[in-house]
PDB file of N, CA and C in Angstrom:
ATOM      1  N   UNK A   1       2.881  -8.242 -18.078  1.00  0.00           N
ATOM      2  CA  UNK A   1       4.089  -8.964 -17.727  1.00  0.00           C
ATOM      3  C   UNK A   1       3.757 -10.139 -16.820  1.00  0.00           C
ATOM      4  N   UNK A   2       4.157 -11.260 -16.987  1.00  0.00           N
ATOM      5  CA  UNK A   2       4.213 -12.526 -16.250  1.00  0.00           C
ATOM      6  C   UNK A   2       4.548 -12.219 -15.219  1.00  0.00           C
ATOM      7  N   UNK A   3       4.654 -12.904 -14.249  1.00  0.00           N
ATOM      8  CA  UNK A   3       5.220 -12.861 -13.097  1.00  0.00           C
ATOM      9  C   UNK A   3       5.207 -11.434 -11.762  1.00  0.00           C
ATOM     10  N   UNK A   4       4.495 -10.689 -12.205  1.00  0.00           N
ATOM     11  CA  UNK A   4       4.473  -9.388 -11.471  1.00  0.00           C
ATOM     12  C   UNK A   4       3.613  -9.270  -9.801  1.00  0.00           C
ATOM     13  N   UNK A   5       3.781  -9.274  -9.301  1.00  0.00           N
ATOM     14  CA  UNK A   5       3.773  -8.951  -8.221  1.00  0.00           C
ATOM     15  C   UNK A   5       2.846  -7.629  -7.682  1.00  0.00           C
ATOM     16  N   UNK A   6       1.285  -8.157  -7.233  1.00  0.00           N
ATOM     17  CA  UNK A   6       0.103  -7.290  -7.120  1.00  0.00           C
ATOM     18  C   UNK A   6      -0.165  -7.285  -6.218  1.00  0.00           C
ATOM     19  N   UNK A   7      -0.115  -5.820  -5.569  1.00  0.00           N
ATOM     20  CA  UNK A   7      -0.106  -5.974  -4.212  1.00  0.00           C
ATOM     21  C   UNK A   7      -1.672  -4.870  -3.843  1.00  0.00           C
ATOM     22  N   UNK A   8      -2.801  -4.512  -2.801  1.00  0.00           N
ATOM     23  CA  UNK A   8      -3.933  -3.937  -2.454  1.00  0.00           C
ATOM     24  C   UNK A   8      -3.535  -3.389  -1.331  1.00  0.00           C
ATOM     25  N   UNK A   9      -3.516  -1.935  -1.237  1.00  0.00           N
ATOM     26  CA  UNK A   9      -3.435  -1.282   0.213  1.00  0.00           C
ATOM     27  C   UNK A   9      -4.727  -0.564   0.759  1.00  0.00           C
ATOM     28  N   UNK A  10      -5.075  -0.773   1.540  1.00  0.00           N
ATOM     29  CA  UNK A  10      -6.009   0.151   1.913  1.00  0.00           C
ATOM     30  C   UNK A  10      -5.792   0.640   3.075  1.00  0.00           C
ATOM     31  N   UNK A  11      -6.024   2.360   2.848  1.00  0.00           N
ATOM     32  CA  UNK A  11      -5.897   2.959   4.031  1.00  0.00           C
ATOM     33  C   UNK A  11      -6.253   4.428   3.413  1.00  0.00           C
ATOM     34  N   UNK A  12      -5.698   5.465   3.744  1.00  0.00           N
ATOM     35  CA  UNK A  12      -6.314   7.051   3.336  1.00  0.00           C
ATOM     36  C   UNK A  12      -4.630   7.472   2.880  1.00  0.00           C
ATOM     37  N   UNK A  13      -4.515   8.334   2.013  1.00  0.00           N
ATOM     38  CA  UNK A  13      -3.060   9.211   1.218  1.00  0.00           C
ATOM     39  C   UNK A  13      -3.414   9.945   2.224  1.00  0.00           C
ATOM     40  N   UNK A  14      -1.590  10.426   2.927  1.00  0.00           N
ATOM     41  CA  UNK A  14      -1.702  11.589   3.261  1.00  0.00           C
ATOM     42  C   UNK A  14      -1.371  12.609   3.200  1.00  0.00           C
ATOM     43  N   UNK A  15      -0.995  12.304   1.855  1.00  0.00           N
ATOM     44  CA  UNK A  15      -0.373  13.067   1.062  1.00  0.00           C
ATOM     45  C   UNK A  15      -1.022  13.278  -0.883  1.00  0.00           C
ATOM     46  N   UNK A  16      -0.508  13.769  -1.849  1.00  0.00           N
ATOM     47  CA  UNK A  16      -1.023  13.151  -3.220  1.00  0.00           C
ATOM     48  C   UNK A  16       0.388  12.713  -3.401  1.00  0.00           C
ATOM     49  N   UNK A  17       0.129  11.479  -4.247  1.00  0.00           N
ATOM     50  CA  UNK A  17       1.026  10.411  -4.883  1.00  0.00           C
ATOM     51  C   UNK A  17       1.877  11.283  -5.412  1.00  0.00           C
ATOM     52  N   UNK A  18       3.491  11.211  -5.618  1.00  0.00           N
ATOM     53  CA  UNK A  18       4.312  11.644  -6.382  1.00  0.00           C
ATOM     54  C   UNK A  18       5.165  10.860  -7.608  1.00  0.00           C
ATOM     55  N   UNK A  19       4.923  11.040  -9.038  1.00  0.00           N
ATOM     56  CA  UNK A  19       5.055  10.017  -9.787  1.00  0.00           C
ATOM     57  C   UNK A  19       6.508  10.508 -10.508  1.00  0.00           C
ATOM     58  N   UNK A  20       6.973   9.687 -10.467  1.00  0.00           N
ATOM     59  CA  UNK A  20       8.514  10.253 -11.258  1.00  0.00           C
ATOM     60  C   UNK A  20       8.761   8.879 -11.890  1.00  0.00           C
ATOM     61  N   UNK A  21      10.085   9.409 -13.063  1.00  0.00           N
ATOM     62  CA  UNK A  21      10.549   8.346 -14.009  1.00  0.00           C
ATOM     63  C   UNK A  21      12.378   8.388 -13.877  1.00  0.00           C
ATOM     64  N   UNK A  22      12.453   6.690 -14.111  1.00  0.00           N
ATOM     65  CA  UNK A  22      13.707   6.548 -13.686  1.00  0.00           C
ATOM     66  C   UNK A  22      14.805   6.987 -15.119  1.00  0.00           C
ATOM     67  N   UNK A  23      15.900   6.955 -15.330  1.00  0.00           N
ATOM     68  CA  UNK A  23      16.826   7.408 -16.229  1.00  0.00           C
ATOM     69  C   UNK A  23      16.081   6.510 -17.706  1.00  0.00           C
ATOM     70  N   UNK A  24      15.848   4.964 -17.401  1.00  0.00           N
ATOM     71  CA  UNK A  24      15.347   4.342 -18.400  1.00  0.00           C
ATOM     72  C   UNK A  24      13.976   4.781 -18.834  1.00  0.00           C
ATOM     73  N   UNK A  25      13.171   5.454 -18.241  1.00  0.00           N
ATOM     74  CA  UNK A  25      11.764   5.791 -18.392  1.00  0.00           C
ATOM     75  C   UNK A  25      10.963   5.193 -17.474  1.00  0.00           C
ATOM     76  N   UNK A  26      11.175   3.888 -16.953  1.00  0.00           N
ATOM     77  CA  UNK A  26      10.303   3.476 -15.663  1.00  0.00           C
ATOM     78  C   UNK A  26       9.289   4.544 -14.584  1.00  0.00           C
ATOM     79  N   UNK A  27       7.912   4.211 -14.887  1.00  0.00           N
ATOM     80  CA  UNK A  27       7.310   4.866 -13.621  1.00  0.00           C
ATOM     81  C   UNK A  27       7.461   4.418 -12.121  1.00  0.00           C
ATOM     82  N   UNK A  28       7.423   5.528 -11.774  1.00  0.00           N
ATOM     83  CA  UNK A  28       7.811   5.508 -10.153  1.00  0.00           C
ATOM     84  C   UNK A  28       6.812   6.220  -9.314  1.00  0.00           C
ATOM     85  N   UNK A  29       6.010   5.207  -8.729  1.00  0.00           N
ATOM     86  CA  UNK A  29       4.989   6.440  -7.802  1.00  0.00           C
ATOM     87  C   UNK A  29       5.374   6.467  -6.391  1.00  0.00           C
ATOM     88  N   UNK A  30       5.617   7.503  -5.640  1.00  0.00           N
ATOM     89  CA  UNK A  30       5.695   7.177  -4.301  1.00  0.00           C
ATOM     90  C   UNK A  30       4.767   8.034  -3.108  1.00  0.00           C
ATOM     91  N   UNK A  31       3.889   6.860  -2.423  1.00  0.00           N
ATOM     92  CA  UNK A  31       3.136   7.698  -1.274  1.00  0.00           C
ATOM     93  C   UNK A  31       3.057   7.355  -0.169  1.00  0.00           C
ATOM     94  N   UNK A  32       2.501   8.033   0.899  1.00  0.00           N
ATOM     95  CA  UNK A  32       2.152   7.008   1.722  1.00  0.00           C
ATOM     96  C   UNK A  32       0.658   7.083   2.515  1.00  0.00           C
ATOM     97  N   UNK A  33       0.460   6.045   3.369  1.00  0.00           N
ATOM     98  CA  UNK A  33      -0.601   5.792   3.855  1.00  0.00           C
ATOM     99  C   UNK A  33      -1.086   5.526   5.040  1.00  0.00           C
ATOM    100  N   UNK A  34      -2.131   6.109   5.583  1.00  0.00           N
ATOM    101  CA  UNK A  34      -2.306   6.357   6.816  1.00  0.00           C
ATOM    102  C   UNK A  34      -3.155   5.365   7.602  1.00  0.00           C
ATOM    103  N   UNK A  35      -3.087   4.273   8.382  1.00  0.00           N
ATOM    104  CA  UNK A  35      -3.957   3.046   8.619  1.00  0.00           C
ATOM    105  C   UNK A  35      -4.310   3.120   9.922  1.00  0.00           C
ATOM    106  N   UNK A  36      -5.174   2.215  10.366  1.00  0.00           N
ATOM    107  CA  UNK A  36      -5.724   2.079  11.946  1.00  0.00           C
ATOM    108  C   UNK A  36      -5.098   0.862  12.510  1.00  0.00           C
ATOM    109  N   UNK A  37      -4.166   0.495  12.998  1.00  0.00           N
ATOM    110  CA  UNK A  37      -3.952  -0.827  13.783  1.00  0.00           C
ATOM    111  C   UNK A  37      -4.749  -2.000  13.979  1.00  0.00           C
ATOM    112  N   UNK A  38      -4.704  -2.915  13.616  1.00  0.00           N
ATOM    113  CA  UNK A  38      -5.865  -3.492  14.015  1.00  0.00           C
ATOM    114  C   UNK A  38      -5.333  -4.924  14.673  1.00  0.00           C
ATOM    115  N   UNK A  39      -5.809  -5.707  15.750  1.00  0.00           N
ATOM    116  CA  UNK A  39      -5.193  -6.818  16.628  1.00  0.00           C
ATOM    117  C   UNK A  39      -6.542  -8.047  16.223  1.00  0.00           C
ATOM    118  N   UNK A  40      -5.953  -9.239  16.488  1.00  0.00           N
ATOM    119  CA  UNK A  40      -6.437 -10.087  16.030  1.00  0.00           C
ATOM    120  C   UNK A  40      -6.928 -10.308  17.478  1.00  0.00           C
ATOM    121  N   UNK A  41      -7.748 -10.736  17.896  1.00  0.00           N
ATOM    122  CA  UNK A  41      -8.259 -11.535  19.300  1.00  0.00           C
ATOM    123  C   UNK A  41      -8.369 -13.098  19.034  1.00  0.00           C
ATOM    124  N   UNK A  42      -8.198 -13.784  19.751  1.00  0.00           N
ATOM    125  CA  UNK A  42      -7.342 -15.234  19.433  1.00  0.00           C
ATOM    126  C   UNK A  42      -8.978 -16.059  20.503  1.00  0.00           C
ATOM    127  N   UNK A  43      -9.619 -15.725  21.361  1.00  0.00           N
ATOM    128  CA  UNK A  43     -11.006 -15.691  21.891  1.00  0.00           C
ATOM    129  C   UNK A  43     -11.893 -15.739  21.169  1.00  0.00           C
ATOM    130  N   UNK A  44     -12.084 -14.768  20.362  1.00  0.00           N
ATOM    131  CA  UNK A  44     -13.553 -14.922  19.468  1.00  0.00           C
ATOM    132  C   UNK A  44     -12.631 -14.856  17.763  1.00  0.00           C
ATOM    133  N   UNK A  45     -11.414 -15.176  17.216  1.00  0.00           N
ATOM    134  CA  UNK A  45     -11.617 -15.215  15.751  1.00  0.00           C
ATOM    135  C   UNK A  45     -11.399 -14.300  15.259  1.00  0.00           C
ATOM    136  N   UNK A  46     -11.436 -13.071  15.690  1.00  0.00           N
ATOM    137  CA  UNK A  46     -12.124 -12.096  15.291  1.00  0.00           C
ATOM    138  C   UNK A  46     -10.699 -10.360  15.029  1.00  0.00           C
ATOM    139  N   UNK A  47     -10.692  -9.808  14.075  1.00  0.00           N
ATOM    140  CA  UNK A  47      -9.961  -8.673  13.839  1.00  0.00           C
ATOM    141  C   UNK A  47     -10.636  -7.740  14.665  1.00  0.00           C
ATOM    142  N   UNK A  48      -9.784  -6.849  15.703  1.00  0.00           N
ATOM    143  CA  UNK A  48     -10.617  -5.620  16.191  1.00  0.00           C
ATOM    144  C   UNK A  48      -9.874  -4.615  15.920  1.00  0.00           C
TER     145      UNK A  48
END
């Protein structure tokens, strides 16, 4: 499909994905994800 919208997460499930379908048949996955904060330092450039 044109126009779709791709998105990259990275982080750890903390759970397993739950995939369901809508009345039309549409897949539906839903999870979530567990990340580390991370701050930009504006001094050295740099993600910590």
């Amino acid at each position: 499909m044109a126009g779709e919208t791709i998105i990259t997460v990275v982080g750890n499930l903390t759970a397993d994905p739950e995939l369901r379908f809508t009345p039309s048949g549409a897949a539906v996955a839903s999870f979530t994800v567990a990340s580390t904060p991370r701050n930009f330092d504006r001094n050295t450039s740099e993600w910590k």
